[in-house]
PDB file of N, CA and C in Angstrom:
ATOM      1  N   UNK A   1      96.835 124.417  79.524  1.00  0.00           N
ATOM      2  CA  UNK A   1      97.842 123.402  79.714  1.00  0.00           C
ATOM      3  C   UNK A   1      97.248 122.256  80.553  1.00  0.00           C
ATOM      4  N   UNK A   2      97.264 120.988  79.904  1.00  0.00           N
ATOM      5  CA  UNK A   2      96.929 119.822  81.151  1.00  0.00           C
ATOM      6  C   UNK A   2      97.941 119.386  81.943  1.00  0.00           C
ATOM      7  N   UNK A   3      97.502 118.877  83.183  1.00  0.00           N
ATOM      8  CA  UNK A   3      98.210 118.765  84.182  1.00  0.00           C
ATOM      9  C   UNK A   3      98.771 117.497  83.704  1.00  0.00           C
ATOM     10  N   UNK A   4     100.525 117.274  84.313  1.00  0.00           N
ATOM     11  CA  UNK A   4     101.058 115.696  83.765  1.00  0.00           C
ATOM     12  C   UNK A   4     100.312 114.583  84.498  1.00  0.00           C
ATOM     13  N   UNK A   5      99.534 115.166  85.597  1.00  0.00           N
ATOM     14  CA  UNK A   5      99.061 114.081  86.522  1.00  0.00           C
ATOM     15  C   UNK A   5      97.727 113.391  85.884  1.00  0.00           C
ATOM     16  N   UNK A   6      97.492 114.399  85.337  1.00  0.00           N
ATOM     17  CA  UNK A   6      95.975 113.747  84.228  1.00  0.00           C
ATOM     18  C   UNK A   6      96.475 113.411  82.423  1.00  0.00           C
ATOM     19  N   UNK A   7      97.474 113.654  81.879  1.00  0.00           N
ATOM     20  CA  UNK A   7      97.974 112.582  80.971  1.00  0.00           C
ATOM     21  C   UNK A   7      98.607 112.015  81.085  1.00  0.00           C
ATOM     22  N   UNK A   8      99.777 111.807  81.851  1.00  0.00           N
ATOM     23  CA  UNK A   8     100.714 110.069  82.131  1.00  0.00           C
ATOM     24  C   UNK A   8      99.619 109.148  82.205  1.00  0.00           C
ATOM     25  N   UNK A   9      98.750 108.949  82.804  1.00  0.00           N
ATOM     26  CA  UNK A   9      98.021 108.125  82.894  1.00  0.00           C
ATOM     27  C   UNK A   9      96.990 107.476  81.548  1.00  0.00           C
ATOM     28  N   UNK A  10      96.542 108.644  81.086  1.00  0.00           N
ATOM     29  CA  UNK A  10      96.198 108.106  79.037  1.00  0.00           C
ATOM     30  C   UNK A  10      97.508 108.093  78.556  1.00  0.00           C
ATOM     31  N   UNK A  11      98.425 108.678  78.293  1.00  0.00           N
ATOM     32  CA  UNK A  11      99.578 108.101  77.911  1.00  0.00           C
ATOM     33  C   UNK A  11      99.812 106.675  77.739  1.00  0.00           C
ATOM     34  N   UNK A  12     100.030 106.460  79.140  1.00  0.00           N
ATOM     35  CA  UNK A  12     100.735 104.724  79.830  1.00  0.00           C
ATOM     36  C   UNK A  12      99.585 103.817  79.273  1.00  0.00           C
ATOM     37  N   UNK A  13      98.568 104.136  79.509  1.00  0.00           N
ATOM     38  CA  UNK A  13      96.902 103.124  78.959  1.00  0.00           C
ATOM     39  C   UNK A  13      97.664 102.861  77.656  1.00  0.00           C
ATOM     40  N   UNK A  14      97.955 104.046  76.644  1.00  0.00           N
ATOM     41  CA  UNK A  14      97.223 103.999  75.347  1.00  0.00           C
ATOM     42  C   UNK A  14      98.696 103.205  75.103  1.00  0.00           C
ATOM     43  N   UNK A  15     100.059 103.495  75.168  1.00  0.00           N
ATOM     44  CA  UNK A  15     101.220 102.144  75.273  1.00  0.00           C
ATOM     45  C   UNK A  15     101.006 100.756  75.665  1.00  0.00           C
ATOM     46  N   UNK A  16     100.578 100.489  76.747  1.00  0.00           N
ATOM     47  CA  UNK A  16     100.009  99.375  77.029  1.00  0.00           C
ATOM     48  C   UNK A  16      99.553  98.763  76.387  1.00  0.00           C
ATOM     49  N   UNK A  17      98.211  99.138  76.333  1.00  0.00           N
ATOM     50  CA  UNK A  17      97.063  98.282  75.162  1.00  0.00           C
ATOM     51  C   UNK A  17      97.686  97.480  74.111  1.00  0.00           C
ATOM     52  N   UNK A  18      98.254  98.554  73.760  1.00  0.00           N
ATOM     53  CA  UNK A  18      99.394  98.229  72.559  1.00  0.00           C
ATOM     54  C   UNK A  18     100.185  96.621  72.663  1.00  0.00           C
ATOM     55  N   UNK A  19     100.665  96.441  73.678  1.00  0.00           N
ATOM     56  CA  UNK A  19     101.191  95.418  73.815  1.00  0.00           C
ATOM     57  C   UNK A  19     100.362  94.114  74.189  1.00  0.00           C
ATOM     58  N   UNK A  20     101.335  93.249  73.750  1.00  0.00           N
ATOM     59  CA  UNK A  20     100.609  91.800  73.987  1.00  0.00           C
ATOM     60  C   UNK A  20     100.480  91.449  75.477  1.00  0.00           C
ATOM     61  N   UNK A  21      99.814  90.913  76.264  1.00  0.00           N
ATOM     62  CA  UNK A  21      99.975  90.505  77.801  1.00  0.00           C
ATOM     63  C   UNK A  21     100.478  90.007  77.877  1.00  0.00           C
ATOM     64  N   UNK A  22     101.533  90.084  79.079  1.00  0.00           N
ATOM     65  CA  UNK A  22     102.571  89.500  79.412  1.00  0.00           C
ATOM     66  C   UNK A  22     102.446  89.526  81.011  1.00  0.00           C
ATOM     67  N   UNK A  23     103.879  88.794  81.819  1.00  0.00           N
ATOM     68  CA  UNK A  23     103.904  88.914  83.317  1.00  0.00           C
ATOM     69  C   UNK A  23     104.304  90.154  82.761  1.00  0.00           C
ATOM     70  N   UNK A  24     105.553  90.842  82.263  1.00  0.00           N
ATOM     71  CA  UNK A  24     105.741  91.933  82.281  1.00  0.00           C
ATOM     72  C   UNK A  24     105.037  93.183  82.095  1.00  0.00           C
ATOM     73  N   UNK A  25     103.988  92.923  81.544  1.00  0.00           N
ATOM     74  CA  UNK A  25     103.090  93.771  81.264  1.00  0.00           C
ATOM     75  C   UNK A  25     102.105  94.261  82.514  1.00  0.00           C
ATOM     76  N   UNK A  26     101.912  93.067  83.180  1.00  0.00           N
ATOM     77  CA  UNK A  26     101.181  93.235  84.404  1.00  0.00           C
ATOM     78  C   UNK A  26     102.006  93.680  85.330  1.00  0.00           C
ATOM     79  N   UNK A  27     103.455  93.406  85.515  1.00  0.00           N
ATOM     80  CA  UNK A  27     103.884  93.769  86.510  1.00  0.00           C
ATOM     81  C   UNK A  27     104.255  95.606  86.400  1.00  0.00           C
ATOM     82  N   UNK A  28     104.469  95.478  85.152  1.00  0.00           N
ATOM     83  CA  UNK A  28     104.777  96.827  84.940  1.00  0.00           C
ATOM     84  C   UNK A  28     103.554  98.018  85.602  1.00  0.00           C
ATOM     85  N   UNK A  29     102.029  97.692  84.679  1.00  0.00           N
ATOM     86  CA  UNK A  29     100.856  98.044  85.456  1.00  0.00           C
ATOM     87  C   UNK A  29     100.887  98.090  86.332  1.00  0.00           C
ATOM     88  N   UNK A  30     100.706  96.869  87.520  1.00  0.00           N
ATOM     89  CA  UNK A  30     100.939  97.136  89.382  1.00  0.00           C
ATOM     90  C   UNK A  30     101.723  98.182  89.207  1.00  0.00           C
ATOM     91  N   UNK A  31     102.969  98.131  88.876  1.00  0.00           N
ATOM     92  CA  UNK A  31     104.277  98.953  90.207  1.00  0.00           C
ATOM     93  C   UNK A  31     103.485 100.505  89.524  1.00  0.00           C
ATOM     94  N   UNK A  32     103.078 101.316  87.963  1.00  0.00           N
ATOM     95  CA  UNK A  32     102.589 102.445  87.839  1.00  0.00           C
ATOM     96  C   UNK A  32     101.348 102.381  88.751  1.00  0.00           C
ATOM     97  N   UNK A  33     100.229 101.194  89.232  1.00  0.00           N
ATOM     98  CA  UNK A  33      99.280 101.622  90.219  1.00  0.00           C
ATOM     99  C   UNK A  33      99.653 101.746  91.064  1.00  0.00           C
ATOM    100  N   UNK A  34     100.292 101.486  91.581  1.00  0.00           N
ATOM    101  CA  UNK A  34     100.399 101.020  93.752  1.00  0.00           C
ATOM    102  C   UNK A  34     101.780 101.797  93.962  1.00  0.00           C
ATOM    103  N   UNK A  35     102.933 102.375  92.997  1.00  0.00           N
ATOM    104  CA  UNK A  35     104.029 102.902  93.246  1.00  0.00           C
ATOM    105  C   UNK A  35     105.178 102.070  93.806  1.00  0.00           C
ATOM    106  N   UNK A  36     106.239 102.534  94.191  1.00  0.00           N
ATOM    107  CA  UNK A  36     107.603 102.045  93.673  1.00  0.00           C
ATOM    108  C   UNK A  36     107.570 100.280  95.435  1.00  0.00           C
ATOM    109  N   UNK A  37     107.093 101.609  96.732  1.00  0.00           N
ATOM    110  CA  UNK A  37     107.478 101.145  97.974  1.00  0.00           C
ATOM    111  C   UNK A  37     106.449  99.557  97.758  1.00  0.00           C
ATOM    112  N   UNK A  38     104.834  99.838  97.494  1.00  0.00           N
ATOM    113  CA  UNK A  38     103.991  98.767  98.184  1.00  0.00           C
ATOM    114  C   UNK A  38     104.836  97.235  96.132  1.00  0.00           C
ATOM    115  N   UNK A  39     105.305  97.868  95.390  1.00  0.00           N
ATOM    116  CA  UNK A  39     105.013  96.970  94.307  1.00  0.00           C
ATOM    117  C   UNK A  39     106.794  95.752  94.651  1.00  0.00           C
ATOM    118  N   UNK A  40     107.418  97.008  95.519  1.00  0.00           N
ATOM    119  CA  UNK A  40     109.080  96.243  96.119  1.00  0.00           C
ATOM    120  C   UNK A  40     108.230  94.838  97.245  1.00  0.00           C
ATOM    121  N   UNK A  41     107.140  95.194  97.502  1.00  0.00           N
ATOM    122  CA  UNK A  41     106.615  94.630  98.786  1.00  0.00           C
ATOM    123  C   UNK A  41     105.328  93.608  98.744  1.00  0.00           C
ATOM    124  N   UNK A  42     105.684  93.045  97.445  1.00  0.00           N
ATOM    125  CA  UNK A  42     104.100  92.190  96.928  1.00  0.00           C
ATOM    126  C   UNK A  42     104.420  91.767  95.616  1.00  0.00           C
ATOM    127  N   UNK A  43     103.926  90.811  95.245  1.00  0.00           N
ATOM    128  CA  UNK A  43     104.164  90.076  94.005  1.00  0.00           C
ATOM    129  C   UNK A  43     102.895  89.855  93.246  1.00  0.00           C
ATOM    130  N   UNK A  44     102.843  90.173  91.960  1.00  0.00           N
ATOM    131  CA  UNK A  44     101.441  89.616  91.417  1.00  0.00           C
ATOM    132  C   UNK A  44     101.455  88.629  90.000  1.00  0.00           C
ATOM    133  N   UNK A  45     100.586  87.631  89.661  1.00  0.00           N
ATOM    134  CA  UNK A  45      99.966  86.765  89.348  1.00  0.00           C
ATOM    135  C   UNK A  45      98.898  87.380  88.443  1.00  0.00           C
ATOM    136  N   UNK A  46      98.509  87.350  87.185  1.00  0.00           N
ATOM    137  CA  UNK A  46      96.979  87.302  86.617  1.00  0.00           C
ATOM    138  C   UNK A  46      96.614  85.978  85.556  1.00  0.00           C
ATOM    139  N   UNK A  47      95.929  85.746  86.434  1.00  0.00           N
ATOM    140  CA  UNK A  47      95.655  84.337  85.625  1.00  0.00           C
ATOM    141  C   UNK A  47      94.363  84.858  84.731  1.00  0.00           C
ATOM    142  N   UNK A  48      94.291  83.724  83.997  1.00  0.00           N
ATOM    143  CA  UNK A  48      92.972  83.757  82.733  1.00  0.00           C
ATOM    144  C   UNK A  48      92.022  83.873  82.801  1.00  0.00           C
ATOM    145  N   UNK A  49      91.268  84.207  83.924  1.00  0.00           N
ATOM    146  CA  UNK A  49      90.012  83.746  84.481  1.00  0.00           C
ATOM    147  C   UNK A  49      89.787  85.634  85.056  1.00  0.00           C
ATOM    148  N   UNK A  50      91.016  86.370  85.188  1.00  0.00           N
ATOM    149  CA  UNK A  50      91.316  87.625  84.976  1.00  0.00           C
ATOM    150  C   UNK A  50      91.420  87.924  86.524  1.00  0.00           C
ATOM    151  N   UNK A  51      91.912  86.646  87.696  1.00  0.00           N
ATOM    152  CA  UNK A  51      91.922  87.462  88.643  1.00  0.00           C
ATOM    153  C   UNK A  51      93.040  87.394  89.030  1.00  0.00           C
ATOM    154  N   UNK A  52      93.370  88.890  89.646  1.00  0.00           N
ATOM    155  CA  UNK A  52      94.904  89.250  90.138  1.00  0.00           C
ATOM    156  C   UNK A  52      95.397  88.864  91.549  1.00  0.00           C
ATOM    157  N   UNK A  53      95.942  88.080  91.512  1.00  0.00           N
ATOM    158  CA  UNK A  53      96.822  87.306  92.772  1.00  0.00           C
ATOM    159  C   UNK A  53      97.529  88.133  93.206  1.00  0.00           C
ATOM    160  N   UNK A  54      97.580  88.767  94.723  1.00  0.00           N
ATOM    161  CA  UNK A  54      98.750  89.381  95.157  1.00  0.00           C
ATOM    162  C   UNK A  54      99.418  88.718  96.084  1.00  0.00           C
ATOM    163  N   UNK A  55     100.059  88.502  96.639  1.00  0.00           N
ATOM    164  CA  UNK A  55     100.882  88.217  97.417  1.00  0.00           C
ATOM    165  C   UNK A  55     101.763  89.382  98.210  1.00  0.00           C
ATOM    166  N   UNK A  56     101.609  89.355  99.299  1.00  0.00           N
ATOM    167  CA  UNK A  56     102.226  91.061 100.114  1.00  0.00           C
ATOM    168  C   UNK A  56     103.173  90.332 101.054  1.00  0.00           C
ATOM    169  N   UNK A  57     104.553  90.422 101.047  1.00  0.00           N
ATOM    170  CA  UNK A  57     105.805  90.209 102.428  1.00  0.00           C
ATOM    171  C   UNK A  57     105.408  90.142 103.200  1.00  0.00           C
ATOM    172  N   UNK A  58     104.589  90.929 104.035  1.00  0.00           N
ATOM    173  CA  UNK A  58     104.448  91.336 105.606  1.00  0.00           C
ATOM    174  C   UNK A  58     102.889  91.075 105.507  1.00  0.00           C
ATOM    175  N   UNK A  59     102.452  91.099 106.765  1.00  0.00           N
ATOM    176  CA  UNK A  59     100.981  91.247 107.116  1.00  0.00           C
ATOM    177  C   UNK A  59     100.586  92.855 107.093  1.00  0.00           C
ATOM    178  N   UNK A  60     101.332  93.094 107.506  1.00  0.00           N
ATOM    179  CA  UNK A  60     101.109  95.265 107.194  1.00  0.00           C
ATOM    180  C   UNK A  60     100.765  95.123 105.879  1.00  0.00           C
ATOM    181  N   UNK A  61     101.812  95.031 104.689  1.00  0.00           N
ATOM    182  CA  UNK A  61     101.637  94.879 103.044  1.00  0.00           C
ATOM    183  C   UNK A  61     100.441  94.441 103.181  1.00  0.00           C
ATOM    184  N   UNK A  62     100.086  93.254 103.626  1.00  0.00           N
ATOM    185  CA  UNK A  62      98.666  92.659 102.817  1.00  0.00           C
ATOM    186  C   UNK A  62      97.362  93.469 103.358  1.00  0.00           C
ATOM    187  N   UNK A  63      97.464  93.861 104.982  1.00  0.00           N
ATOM    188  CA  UNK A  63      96.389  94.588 105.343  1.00  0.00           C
ATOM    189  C   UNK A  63      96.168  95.588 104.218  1.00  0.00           C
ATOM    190  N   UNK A  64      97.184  96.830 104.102  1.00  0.00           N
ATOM    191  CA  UNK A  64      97.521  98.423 102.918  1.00  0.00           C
ATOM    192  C   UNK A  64      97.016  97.627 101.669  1.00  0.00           C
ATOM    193  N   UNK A  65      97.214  96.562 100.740  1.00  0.00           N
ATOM    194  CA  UNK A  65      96.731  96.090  99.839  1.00  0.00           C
ATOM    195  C   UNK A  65      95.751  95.845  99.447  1.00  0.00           C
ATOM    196  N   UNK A  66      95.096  95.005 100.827  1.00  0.00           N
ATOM    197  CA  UNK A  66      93.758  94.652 101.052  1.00  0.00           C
ATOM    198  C   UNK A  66      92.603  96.137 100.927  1.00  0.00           C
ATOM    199  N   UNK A  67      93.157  96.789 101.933  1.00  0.00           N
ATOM    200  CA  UNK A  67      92.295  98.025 101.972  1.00  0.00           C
ATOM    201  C   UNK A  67      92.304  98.853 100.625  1.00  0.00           C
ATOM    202  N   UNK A  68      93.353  98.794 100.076  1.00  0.00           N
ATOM    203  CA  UNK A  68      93.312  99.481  98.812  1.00  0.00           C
ATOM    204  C   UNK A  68      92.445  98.865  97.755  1.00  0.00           C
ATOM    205  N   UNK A  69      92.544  97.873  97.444  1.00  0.00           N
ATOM    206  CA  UNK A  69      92.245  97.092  96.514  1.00  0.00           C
ATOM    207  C   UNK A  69      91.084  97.566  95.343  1.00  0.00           C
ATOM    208  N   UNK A  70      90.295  98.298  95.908  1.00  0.00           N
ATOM    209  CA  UNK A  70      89.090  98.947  95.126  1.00  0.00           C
ATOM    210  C   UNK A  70      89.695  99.850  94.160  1.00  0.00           C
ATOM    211  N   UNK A  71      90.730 100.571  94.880  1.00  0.00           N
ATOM    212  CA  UNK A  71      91.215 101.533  93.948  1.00  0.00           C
ATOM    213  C   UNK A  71      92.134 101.306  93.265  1.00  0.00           C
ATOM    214  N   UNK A  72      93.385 100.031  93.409  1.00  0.00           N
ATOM    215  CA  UNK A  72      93.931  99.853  92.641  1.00  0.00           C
ATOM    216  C   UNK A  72      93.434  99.166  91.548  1.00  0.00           C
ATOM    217  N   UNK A  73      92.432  98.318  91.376  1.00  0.00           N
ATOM    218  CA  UNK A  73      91.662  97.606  90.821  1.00  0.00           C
ATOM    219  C   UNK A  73      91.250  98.488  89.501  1.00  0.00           C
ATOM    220  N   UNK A  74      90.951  99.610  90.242  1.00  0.00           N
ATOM    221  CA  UNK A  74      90.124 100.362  89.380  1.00  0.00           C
ATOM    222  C   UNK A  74      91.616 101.152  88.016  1.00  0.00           C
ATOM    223  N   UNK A  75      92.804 102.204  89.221  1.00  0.00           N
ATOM    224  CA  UNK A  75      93.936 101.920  87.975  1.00  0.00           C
ATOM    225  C   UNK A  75      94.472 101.259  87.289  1.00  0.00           C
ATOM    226  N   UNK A  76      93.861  99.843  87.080  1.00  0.00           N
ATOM    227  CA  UNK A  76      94.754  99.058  86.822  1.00  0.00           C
ATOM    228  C   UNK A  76      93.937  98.714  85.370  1.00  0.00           C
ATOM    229  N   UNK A  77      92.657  98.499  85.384  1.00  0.00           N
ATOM    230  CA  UNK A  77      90.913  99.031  84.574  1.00  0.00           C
ATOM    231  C   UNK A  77      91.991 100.255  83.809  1.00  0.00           C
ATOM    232  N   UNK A  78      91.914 101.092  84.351  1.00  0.00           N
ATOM    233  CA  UNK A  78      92.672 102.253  83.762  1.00  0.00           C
ATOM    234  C   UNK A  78      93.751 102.043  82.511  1.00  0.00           C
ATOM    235  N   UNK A  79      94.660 101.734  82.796  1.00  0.00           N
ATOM    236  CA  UNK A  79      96.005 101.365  82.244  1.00  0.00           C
ATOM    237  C   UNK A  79      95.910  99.994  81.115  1.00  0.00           C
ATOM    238  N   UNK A  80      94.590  99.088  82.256  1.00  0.00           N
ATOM    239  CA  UNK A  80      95.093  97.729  80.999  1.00  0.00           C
ATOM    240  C   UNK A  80      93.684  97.790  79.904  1.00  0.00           C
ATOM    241  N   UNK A  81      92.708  98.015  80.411  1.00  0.00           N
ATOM    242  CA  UNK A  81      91.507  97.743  79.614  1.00  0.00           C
ATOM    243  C   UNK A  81      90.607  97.243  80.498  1.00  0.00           C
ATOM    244  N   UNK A  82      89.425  97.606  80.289  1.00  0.00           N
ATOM    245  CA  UNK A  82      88.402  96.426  80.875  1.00  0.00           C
ATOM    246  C   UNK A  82      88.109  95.549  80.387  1.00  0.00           C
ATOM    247  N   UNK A  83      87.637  94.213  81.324  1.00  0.00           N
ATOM    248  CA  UNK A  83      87.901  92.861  80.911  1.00  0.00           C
ATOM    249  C   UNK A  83      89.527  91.919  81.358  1.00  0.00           C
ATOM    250  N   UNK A  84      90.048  92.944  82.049  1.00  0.00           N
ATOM    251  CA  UNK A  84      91.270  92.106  82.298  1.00  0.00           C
ATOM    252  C   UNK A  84      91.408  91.976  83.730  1.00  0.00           C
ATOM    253  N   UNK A  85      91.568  92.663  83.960  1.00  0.00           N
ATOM    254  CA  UNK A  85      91.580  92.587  85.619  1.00  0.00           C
ATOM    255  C   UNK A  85      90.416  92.439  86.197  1.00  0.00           C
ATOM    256  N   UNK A  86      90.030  91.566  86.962  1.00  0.00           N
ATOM    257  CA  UNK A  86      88.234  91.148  86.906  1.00  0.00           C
ATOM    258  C   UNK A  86      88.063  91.403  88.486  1.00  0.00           C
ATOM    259  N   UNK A  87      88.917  91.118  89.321  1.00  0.00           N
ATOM    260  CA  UNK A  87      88.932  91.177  90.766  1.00  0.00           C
ATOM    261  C   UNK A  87      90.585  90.820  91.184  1.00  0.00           C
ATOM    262  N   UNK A  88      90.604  91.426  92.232  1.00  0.00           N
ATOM    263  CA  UNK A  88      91.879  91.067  93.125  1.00  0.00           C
ATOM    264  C   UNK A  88      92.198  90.269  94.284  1.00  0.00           C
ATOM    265  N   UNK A  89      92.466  89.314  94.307  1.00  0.00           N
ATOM    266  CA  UNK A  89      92.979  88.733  95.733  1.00  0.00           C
ATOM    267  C   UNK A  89      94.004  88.749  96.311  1.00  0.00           C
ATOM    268  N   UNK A  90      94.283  89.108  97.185  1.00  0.00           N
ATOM    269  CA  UNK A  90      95.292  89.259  98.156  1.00  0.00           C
ATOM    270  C   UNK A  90      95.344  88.414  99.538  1.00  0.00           C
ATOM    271  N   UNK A  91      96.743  87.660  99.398  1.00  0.00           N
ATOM    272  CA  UNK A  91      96.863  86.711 100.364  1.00  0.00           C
ATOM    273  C   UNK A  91      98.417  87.143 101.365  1.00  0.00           C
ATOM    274  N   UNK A  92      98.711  86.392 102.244  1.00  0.00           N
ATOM    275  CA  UNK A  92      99.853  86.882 103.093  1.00  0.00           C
ATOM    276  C   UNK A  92     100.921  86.530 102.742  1.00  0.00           C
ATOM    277  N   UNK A  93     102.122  86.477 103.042  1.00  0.00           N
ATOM    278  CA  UNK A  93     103.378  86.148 102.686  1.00  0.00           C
ATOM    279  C   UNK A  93     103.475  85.036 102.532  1.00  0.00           C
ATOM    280  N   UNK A  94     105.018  84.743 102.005  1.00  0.00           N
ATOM    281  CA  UNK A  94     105.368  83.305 101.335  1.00  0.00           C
ATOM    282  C   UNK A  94     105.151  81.980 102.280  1.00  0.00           C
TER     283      UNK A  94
END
């Protein structure tokens, strides 16, 4: 039996792909990488050039974002394809 924790994740990829890019598409991606609390707490942006704009509420948010970033980067590779998400930036609140 495989674990759900190791197919939701090819699952969600192989739906995705599927679809055309959208904000919704990306936003949807973030909130399955980063989860329900940090995606209520940050806004994202992917422009054409493939880099992901975050924007985090608080300075806490952007520090947790910042530090993450390698790894969300990398689920996000996961879920959308490579070639799309090229790097992440993360800046402070509004």
């Amino acid at each position: 039996m495989i674990p759900a924790r190791e197919c939701v994740p090819k699952v969600l990829s192989e739906l995705l792909r599927g679809q055309p890019m959208s904000k919704a598409k990306v936003s949807f991606a973030w909130r399955a990488s980063v989860g329900e609390v940090m995606a209520r707490s940050t806004s994202v942006q992917l422009d054409q050039t493939g880099t992901l704009r975050v924007r985090a509420n608080t300075d806490h948010w952007r520090r947790e974002t910042a530090r993450s970033a390698a790894i969300i980067k990398r689920r996000l590779v996961e879920l959308l394809g490579n070639g799309i998400v090229k790097r992440v930036i993360v800046s402070g609140s509004f």
